[in-house]
N, C-alpha and C. Protein backbone atom coordinates (compact mmCIF):
# COMPACT_ATOMS: atom_id res chain seq x y z
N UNK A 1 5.56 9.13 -7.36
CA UNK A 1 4.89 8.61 -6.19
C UNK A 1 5.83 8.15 -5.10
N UNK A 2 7.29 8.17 -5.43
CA UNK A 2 8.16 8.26 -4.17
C UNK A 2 8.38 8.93 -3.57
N UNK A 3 8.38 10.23 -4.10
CA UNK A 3 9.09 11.21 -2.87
C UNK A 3 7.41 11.82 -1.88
N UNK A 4 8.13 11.52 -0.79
CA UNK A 4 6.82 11.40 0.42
C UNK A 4 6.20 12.93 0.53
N UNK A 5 7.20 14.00 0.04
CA UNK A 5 6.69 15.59 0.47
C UNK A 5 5.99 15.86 -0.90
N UNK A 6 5.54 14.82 -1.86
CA UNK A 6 4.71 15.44 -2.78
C UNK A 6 3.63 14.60 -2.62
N UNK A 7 3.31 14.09 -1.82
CA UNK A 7 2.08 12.94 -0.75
C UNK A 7 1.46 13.91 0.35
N UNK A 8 0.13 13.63 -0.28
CA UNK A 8 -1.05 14.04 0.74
C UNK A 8 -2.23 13.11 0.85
N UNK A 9 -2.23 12.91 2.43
CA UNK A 9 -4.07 12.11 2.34
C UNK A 9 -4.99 12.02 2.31
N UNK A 10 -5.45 11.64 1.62
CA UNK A 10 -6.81 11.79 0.93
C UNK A 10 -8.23 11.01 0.88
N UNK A 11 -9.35 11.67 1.58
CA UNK A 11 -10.48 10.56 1.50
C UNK A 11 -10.71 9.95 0.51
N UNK A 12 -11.42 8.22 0.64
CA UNK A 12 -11.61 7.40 -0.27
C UNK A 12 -12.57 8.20 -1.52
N UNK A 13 -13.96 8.90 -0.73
CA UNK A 13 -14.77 9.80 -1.77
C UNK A 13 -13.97 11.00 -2.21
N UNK A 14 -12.58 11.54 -2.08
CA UNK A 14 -12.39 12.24 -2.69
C UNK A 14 -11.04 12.31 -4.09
N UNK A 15 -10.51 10.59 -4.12
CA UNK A 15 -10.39 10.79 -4.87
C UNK A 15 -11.05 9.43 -6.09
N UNK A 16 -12.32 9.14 -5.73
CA UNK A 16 -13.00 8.37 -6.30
C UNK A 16 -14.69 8.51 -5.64
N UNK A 17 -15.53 8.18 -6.49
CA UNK A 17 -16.55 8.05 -5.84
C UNK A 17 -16.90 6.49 -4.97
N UNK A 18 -17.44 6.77 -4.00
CA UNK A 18 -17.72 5.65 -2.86
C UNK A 18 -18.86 5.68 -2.28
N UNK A 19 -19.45 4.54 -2.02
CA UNK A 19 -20.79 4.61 -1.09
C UNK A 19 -20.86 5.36 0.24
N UNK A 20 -22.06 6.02 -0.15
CA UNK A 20 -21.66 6.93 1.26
C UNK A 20 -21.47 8.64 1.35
N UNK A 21 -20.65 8.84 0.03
CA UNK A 21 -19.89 10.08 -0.37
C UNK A 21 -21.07 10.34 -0.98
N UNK A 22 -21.41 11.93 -0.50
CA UNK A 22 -22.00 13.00 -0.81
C UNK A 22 -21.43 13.68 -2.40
N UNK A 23 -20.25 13.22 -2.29
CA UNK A 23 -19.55 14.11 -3.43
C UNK A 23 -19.77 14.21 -5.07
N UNK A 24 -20.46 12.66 -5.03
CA UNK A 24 -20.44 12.85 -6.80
C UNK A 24 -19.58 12.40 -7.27
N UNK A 25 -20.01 13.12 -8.48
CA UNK A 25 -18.78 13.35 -9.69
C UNK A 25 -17.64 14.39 -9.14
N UNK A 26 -17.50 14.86 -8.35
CA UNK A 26 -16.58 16.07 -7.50
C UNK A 26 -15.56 15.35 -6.56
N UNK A 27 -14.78 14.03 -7.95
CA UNK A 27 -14.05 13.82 -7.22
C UNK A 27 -12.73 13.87 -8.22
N UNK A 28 -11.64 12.91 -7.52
CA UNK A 28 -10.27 13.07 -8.73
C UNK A 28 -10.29 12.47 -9.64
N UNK A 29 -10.83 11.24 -9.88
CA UNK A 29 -11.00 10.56 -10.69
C UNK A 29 -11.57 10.85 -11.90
N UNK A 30 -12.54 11.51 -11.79
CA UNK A 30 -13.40 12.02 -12.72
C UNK A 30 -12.79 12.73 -13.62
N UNK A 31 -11.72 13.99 -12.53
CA UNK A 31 -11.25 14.92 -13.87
C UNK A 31 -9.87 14.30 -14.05
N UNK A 32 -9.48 13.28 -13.76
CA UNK A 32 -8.50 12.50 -14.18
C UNK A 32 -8.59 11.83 -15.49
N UNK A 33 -10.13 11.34 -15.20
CA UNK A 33 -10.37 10.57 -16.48
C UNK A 33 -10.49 11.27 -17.78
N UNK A 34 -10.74 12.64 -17.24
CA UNK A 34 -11.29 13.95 -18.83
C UNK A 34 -9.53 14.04 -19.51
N UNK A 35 -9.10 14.64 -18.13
CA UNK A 35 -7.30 14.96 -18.66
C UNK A 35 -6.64 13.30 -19.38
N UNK A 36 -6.71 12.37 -19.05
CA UNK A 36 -6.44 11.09 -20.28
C UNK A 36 -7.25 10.70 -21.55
N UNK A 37 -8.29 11.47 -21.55
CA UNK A 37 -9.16 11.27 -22.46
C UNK A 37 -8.47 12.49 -23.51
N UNK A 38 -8.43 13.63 -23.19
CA UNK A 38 -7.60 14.74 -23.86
C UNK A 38 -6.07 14.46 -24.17
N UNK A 39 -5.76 13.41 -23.66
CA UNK A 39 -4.36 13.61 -23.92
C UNK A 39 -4.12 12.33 -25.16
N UNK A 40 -5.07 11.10 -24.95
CA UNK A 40 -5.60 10.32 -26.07
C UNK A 40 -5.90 11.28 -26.84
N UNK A 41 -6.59 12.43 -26.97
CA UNK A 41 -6.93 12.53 -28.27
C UNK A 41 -6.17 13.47 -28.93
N UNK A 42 -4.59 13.48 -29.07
CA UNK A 42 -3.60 14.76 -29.02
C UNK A 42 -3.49 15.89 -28.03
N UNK A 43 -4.18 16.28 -27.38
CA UNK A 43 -4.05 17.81 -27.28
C UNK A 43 -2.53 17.56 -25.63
N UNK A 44 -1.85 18.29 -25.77
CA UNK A 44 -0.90 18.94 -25.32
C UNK A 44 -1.64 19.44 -23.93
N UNK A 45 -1.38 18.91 -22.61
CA UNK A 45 -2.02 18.92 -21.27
C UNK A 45 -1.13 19.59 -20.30
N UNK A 46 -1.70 20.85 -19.47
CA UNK A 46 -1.00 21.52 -18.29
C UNK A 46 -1.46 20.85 -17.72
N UNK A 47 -1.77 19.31 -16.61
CA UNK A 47 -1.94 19.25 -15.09
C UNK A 47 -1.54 19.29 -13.80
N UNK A 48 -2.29 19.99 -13.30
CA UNK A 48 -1.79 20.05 -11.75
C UNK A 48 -3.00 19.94 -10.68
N UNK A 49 -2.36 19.88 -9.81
CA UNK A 49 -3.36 19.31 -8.25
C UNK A 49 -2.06 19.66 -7.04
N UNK A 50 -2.82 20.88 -6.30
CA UNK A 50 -2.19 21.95 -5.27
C UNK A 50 -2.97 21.39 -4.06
N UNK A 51 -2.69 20.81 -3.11
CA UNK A 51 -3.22 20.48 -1.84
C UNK A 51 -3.48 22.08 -1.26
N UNK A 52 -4.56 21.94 -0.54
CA UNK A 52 -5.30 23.42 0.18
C UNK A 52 -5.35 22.90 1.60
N UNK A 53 -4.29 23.63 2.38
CA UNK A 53 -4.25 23.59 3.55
C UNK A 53 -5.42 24.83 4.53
N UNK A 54 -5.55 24.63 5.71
CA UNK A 54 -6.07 25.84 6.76
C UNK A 54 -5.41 25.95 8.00
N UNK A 55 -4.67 26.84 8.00
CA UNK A 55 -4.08 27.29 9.49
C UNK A 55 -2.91 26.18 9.51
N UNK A 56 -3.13 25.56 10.88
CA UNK A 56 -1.83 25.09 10.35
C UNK A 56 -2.20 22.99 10.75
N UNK A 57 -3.30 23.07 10.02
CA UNK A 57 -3.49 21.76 9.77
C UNK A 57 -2.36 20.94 8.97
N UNK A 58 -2.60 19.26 9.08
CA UNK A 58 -1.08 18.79 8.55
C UNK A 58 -2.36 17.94 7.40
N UNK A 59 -3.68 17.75 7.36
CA UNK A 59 -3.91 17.14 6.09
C UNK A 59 -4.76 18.16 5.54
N UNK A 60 -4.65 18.23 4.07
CA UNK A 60 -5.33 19.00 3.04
C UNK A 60 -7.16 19.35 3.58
N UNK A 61 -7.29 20.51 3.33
CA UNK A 61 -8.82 20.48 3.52
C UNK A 61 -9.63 20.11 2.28
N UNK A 62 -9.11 20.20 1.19
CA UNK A 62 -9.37 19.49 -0.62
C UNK A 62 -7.89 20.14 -1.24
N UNK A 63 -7.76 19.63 -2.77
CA UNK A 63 -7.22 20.20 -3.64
C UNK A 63 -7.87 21.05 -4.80
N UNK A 64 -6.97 21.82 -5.41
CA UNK A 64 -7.36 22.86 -6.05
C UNK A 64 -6.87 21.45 -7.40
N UNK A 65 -7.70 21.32 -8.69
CA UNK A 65 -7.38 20.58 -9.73
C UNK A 65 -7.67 21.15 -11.05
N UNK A 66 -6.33 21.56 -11.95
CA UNK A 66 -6.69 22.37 -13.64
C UNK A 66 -6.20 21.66 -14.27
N UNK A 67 -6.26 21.57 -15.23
CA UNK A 67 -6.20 21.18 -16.34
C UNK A 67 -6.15 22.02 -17.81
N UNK A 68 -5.17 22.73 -18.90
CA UNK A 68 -5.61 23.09 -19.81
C UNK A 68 -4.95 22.69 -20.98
N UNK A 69 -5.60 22.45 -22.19
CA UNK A 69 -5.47 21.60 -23.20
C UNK A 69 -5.36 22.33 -24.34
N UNK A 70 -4.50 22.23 -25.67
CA UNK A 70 -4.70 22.97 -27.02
C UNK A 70 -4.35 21.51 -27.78
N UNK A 71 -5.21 21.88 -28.21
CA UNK A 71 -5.47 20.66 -29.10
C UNK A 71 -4.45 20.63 -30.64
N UNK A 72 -4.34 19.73 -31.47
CA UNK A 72 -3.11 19.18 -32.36
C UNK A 72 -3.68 20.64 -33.33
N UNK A 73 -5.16 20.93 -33.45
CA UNK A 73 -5.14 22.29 -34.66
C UNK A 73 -4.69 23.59 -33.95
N UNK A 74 -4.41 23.31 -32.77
CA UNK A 74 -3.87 24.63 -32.51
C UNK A 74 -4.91 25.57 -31.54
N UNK A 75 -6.22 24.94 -31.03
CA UNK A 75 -7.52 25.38 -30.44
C UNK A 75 -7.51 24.99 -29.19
N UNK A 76 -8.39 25.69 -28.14
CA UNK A 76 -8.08 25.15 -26.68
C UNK A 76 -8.92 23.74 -26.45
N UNK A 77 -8.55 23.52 -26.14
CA UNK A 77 -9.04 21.90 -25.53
C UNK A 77 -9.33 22.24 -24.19
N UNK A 78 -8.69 20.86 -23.53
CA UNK A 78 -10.06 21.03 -22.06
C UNK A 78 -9.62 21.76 -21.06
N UNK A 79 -10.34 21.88 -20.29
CA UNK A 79 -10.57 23.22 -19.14
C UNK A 79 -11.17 22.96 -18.15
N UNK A 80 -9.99 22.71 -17.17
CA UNK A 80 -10.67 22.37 -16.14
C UNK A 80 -10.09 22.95 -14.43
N UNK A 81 -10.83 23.82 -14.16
CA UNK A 81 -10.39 24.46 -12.29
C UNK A 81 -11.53 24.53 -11.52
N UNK A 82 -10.71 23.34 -11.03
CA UNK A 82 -12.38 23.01 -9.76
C UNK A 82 -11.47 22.83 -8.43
N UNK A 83 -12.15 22.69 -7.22
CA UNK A 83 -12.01 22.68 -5.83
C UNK A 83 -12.55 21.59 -5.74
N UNK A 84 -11.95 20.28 -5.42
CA UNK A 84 -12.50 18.99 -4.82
C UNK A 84 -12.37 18.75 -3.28
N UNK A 85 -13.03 19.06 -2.35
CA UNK A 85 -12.87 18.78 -1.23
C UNK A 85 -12.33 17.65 -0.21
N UNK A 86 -11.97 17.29 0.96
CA UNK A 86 -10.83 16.38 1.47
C UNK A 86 -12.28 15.99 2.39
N UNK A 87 -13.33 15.20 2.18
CA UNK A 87 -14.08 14.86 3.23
C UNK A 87 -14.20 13.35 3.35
N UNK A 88 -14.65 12.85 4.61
CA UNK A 88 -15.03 11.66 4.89
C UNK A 88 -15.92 11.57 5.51
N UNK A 89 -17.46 10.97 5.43
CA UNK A 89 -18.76 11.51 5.72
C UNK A 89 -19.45 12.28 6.36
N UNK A 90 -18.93 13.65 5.70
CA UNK A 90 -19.15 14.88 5.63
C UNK A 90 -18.61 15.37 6.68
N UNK A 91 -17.56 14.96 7.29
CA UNK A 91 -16.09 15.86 7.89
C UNK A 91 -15.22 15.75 7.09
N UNK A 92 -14.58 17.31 7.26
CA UNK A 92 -13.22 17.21 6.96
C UNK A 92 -12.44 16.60 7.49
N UNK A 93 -11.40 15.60 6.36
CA UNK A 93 -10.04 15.21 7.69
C UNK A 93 -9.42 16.07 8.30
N UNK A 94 -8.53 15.05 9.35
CA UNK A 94 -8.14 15.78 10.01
C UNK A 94 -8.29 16.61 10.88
N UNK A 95 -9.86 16.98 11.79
CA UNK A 95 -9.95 17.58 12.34
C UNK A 95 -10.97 16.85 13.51
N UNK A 96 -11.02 17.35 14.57
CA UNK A 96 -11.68 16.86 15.63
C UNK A 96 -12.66 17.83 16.61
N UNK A 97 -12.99 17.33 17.11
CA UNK A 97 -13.97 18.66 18.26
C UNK A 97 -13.64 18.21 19.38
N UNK A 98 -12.76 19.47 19.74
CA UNK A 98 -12.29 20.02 21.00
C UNK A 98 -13.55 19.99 22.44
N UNK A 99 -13.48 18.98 23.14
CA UNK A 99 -14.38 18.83 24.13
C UNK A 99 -14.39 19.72 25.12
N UNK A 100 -13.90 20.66 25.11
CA UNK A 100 -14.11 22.00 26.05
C UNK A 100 -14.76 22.90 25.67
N UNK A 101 -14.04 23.40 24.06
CA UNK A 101 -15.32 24.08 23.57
C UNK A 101 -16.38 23.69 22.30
N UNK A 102 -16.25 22.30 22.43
CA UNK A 102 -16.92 22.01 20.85
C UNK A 102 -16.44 22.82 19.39
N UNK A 103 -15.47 22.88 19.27
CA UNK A 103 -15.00 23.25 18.39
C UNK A 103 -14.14 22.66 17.58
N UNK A 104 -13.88 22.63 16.13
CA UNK A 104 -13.11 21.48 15.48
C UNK A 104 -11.71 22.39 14.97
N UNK A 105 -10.83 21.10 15.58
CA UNK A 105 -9.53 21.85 15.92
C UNK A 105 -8.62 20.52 15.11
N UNK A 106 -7.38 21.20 14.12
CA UNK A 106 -6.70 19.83 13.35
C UNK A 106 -6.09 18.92 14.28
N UNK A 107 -5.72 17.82 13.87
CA UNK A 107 -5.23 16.77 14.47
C UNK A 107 -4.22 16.42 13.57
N UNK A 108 -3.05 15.64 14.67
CA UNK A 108 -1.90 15.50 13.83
C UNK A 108 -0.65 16.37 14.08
N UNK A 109 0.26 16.49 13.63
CA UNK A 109 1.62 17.31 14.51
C UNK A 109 0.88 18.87 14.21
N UNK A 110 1.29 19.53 15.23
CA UNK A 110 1.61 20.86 14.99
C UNK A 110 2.84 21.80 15.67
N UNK A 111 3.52 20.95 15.08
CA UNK A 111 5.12 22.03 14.94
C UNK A 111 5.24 22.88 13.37
């Protein structure tokens, strides 16, 4: 959690559920909690979480989140590739509407 280029920001509903959030259970937390629950119970855990950029926006539009597990007999354990989305009541971050043409255009550097 130090090095800043493996940091991305992230809505409150997306990586927890919050009042407000449309999202559910379709957030990080959730499959956070499955991948510690699997790893309590032996099984041997691939995780990862890939930020999903568009064009040349500077915050994530969601992350891509897997998970796969073989358990201590040698059997697959858990399984998990989902798309959790980057929203904050029901925009994406990071983006704005362009008052010329109403159109939502990222915000934030673009070099």
């Amino acid at each position: 959690g130090t090095n800043l280029k493996n940091l991305a920001t992230c809505a409150r509903g997306t990586n927890d559920w919050s009042t407000g959030s449309k999202q559910g259970d379709n957030n990080m937390k959730n499959y956070e909690k499955q991948v510690a629950a699997a790893v309590k119970a032996g099984q041997d855990v691939h995780y990862q979480v890939t930020p999903k950029y568009s064009g040349r926006r500077t915050v994530p539009i969601g992350f891509r989140m897997s998970a796969y597990g073989i358990t201590p007999a040698g059997t697959l354990g858990i399984e998990i590739n989902v798309f959790v989305s980057n929203t904050l009541a029901d925009r994406n971050l990071g983006m704005f509407n362009d008052q010329n043409t109403n159109r939502q255009i990222p915000t934030g550097s673009m070099t």
